[in-house]
Protein backbone atom coordinates (compact mmCIF):
# COMPACT_ATOMS: atom_id res chain seq x y z
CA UNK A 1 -56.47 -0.52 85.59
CA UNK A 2 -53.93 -3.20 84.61
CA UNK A 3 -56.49 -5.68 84.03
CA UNK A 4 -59.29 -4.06 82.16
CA UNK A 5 -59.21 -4.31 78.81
CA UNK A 6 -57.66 -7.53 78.16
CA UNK A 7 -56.39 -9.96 74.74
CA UNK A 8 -57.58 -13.80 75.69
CA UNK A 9 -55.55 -16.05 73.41
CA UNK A 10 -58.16 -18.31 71.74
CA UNK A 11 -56.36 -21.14 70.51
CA UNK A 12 -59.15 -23.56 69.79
CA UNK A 13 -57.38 -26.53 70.96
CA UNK A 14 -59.41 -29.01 73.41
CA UNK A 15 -57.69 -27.41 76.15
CA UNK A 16 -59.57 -23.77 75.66
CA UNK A 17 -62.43 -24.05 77.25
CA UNK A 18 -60.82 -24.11 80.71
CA UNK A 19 -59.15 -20.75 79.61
CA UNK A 20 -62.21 -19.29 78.42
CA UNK A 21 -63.92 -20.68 81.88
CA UNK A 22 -60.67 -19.33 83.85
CA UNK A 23 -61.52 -15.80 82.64
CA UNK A 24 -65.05 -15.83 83.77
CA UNK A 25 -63.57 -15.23 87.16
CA UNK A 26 -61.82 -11.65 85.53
CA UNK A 27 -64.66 -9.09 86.47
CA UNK A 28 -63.10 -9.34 90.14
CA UNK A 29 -59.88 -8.09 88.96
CA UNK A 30 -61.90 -5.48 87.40
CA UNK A 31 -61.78 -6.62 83.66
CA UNK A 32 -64.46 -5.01 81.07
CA UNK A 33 -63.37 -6.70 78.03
CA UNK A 34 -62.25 -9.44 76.07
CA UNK A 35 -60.96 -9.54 73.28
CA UNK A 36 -60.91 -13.20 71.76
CA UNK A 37 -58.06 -13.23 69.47
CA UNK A 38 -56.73 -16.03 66.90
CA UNK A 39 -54.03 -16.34 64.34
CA UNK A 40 -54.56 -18.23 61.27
CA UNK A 41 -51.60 -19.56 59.45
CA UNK A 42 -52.26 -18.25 55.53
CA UNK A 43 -49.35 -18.92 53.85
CA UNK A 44 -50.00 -20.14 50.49
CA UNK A 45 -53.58 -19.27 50.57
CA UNK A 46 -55.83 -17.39 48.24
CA UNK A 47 -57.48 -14.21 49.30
CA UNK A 48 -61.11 -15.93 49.06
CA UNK A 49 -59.69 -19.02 50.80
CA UNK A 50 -58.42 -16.50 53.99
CA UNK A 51 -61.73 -14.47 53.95
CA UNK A 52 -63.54 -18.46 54.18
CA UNK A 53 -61.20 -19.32 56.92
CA UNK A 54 -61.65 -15.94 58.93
CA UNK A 55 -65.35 -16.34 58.72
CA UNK A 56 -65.34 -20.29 60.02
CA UNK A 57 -62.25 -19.22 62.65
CA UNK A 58 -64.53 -16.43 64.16
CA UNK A 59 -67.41 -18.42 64.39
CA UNK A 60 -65.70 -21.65 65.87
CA UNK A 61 -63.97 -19.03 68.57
CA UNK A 62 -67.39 -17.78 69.67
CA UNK A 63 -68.76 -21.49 70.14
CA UNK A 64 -65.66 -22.38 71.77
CA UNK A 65 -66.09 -18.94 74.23
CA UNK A 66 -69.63 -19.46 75.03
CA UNK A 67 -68.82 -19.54 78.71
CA UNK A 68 -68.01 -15.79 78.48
CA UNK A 69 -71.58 -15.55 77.68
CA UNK A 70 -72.99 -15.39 81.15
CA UNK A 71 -70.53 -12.63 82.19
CA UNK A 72 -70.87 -8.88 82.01
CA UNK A 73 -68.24 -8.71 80.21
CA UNK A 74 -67.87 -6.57 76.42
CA UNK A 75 -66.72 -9.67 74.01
CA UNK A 76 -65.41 -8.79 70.95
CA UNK A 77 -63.66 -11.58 68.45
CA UNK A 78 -60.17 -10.57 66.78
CA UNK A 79 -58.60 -12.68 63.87
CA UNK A 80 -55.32 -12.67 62.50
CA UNK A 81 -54.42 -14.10 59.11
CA UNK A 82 -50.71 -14.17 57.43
CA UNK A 83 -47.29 -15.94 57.86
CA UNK A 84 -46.17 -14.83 61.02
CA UNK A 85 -46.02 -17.18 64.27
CA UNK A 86 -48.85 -17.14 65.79
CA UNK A 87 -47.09 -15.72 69.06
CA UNK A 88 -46.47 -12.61 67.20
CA UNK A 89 -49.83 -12.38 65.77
CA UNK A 90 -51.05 -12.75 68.90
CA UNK A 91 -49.21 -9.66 70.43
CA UNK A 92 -49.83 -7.75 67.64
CA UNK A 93 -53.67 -7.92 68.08
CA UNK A 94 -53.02 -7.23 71.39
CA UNK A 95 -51.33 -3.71 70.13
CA UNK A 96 -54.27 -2.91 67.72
CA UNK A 97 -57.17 -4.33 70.24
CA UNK A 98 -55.76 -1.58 72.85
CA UNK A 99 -55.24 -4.30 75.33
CA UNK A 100 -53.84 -3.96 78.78
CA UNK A 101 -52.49 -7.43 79.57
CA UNK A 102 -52.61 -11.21 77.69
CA UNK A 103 -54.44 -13.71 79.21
CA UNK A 104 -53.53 -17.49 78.28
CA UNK A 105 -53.56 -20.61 79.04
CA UNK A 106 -50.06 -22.93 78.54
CA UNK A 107 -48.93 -26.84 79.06
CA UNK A 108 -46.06 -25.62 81.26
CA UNK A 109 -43.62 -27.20 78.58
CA UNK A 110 -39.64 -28.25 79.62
CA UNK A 111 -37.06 -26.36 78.27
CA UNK A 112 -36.16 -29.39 75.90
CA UNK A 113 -39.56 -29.85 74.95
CA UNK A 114 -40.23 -26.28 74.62
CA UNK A 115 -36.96 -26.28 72.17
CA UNK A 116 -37.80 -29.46 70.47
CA UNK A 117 -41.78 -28.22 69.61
CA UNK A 118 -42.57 -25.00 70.20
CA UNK A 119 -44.20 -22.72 73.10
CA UNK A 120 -46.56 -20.07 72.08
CA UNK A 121 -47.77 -19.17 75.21
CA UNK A 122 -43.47 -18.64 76.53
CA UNK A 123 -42.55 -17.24 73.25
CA UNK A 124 -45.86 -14.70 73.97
CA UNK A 125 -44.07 -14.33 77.58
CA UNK A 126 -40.42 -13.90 76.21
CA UNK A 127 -41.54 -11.05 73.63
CA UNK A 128 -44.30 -9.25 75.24
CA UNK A 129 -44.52 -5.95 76.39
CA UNK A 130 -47.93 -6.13 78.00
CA UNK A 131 -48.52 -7.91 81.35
CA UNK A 132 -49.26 -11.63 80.38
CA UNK A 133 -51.44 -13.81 83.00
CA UNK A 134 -50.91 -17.43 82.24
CA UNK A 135 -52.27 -20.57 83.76
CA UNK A 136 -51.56 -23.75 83.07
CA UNK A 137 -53.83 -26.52 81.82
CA UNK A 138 -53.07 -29.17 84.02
CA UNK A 139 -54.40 -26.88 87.23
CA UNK A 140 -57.51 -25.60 85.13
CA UNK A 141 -58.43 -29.04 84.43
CA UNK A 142 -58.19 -30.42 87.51
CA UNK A 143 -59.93 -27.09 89.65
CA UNK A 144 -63.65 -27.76 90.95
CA UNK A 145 -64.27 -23.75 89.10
CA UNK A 146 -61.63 -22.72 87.00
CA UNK A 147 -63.34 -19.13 87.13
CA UNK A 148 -63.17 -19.33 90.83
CA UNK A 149 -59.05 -19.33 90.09
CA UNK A 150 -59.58 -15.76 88.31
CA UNK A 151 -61.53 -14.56 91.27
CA UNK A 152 -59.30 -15.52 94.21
CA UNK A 153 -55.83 -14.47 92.38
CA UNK A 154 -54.96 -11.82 94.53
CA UNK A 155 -56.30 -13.79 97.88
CA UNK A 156 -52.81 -14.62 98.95
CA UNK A 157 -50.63 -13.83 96.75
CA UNK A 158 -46.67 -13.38 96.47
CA UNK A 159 -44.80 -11.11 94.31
CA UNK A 160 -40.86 -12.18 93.78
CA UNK A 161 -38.50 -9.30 93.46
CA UNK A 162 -34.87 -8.67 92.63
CA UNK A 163 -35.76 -4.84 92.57
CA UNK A 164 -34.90 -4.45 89.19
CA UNK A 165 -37.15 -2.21 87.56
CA UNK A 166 -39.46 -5.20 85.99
CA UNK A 167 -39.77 -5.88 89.63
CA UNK A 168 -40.71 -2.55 90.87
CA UNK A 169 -43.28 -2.38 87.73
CA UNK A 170 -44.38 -6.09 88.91
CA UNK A 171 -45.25 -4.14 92.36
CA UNK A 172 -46.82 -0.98 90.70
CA UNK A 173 -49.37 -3.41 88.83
CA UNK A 174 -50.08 -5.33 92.23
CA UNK A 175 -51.46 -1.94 93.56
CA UNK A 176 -53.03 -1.38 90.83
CA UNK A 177 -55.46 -4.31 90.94
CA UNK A 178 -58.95 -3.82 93.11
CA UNK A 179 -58.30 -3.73 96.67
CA UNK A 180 -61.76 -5.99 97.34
CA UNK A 181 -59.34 -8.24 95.40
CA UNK A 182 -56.63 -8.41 97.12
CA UNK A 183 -55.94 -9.95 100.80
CA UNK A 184 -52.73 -10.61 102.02
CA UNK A 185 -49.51 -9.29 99.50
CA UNK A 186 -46.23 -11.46 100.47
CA UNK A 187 -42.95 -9.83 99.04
CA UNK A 188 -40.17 -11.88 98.63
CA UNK A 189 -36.74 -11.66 97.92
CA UNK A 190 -34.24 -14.10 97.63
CA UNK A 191 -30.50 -13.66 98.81
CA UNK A 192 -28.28 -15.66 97.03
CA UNK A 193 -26.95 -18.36 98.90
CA UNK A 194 -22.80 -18.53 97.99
CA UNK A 195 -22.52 -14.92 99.73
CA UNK A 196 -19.92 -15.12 102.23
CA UNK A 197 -21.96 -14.21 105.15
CA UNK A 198 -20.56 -10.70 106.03
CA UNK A 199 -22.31 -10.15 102.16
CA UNK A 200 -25.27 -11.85 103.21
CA UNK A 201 -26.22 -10.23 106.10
CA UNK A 202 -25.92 -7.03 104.29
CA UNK A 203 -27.89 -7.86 101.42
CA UNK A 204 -30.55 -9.22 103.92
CA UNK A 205 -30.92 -6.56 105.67
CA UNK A 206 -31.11 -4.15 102.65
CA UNK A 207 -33.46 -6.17 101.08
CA UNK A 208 -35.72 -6.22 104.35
CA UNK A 209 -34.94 -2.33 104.43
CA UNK A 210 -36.66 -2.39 100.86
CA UNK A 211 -39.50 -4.55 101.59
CA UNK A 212 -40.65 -2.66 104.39
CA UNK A 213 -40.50 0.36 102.20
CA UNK A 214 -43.30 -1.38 99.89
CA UNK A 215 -45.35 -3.02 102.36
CA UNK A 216 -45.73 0.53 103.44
CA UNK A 217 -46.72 2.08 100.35
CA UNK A 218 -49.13 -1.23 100.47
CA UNK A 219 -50.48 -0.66 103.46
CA UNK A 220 -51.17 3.06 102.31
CA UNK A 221 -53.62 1.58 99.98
CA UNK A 222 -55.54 -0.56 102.54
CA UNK A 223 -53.30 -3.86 101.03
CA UNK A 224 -52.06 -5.80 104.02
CA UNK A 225 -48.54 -6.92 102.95
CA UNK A 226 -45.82 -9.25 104.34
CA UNK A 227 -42.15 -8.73 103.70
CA UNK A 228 -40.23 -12.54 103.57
CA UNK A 229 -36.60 -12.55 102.85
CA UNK A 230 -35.15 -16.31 101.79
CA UNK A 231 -31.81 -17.62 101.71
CA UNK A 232 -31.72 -19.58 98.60
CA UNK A 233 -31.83 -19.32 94.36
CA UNK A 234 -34.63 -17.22 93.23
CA UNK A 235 -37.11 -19.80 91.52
CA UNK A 236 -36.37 -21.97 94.57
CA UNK A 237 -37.38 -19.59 96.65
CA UNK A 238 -40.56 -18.47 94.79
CA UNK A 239 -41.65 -22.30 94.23
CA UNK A 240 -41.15 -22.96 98.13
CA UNK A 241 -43.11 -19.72 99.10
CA UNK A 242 -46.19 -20.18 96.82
CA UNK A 243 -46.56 -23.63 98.12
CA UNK A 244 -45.64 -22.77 101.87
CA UNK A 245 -48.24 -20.01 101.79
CA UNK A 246 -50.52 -21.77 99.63
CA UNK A 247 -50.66 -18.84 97.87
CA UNK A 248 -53.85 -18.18 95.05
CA UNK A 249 -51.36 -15.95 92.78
CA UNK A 250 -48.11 -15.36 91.77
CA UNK A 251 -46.40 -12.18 90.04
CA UNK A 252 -42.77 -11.22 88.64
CA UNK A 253 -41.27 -9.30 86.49
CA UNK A 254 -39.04 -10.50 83.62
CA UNK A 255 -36.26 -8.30 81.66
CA UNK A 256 -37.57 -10.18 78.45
CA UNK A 257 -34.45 -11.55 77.58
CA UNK A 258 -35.58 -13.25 73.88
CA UNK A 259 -36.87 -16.82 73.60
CA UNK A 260 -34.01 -18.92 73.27
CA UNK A 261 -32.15 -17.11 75.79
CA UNK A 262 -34.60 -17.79 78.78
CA UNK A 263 -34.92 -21.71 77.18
CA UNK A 264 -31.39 -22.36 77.58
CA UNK A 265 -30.37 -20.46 80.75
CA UNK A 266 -33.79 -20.64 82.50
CA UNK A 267 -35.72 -17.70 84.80
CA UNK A 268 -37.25 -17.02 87.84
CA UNK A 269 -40.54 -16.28 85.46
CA UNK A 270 -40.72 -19.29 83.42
CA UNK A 271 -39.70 -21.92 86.46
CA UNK A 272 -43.31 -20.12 88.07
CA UNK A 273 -45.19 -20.69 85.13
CA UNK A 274 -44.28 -24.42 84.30
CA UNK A 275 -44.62 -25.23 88.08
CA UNK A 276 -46.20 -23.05 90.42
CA UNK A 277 -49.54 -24.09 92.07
CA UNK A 278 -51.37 -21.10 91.19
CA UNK A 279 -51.75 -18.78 88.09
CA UNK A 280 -48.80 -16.03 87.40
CA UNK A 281 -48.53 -12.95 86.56
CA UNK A 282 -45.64 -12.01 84.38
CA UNK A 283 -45.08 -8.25 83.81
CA UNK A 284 -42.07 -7.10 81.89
């Protein structure tokens, strides 16, 4: 199951707590465990200095976690120390903790922003070869149960597609989620919108052709699903359709195209993280 063993990036900023309270709500996508992990920036230290800083790190990410502590949920507490960014620390404890997705939370930053300070939670999502669920702070913050989120993710949810084969993996992990999870599966493509319309017609109705092809290998597995077909620039149409539907979740795949790449040029994935309504699920 996609979900079930899962990395949960403790970052001990002010802002974790509403992560650590988000994934409270995980048991309904049928998570076991957690693995809390943390990078520590060592350079320069001293071997007793890292062990020290290990020992306080662990304990201040179980303090921070205590929310986790009223879950079923197998808790286990992962720290990294060296010189690498703490992005790739992060992944890499995600490798050696056996995990089957990334949970974390992000401030949605700009693309200048991101560029100007930093992003660990996009450069986690431009290098990752794990499923990564992200949710921003500012909705967290602002829900009446942030665990409540996590349990109602795959309530209404839409799944963008290009049918590239991140796409048809972003599909494969929808049906791979609980089916007391799910409710109603929207799949949407988007047909660009400077087609001459002899081109757009036929891409419409080959991408309806393809649609109906899933929502009937949905269906198969009890998922009620909804093919939509937009007329307009992929984020565009993704944005409009999560709000339209009101959806609870989001998913897409991404072709990982490196950092600086998807901050300059922009993606369908990133646009849904910094502003969709709902959490997202990014699988490469």
């Amino acid at each position: 199951m996609m979900l079930r063993n899962i990395l949960l990036s403790a970052d001990l900023t002010p802002d974790f707590e509403h992560i650590a309270d988000f994934a409270c709500g995980l048991p309904e996508l049928g998570t076991k465990r957690v693995v809390l992990g943390h990078v520590i920036d060592a350079s320069g230290m001293e071997g007793p200095v890292i062990a020290a800083e290990i020992d306080r790190a662990r304990e201040a990410v179980r303090e921070s976690a205590a929310a986790l502590d009223c879950t079923d949920l197998e808790i286990e507490v992962r720290i990294s120390a060296g010189d690498e960014e703490a992005s790739d620390g992060l992944l890499a404890l995600a490798a050696g903790s056996r995990a089957d997705a990334l949970v974390c939370g992000t401030h949605g930053k700009g693309p200048m922003e991101r560029l100007i300070a930093g992003s660990v939670s996009e450069e986690i999502l431009a290098n990752a070869d794990l499923p990564v669920l992200m949710a921003r702070y500012s909705l967290l913050r602002n829900a009446e149960d942030a665990a409540n989120m996590a349990r109602r993710f795959g309530r209404t949810l839409v799944l963008t597609t290009d049918f590239s084969a991140a796409s048809t993996r972003a599909f494969m992990s929808v049906l791979d989620l609980p089916k007391a999870a799910l409710g109603t599966l929207y799949l949407l493509h988007a047909v660009d919108p400077s087609l001459e319309r002899t081109k757009a017609q036929k891409a419409e109705e080959g991408a309806e052709f393809q649609l109906r092809n899933w929502a009937s290998m949905a269906e198969q597995k009890g998922i009620t699903a909804r093919p939509v077909v937009r007329h307009d620039d992929a984020a565009k149409a993704a944005l409009q359709e999560v709000d339209e539907r009101r959806a609870t979740g989001v998913v897409a795949g991404t072709r990982g195209r490196g950092a600086l790449t998807e901050a300059l040029l922009g993606s369908v994935s990133l646009t849904l993280v910094r502003q969709a309504s709902c959490p997202v699920l990014i699988v490469p």
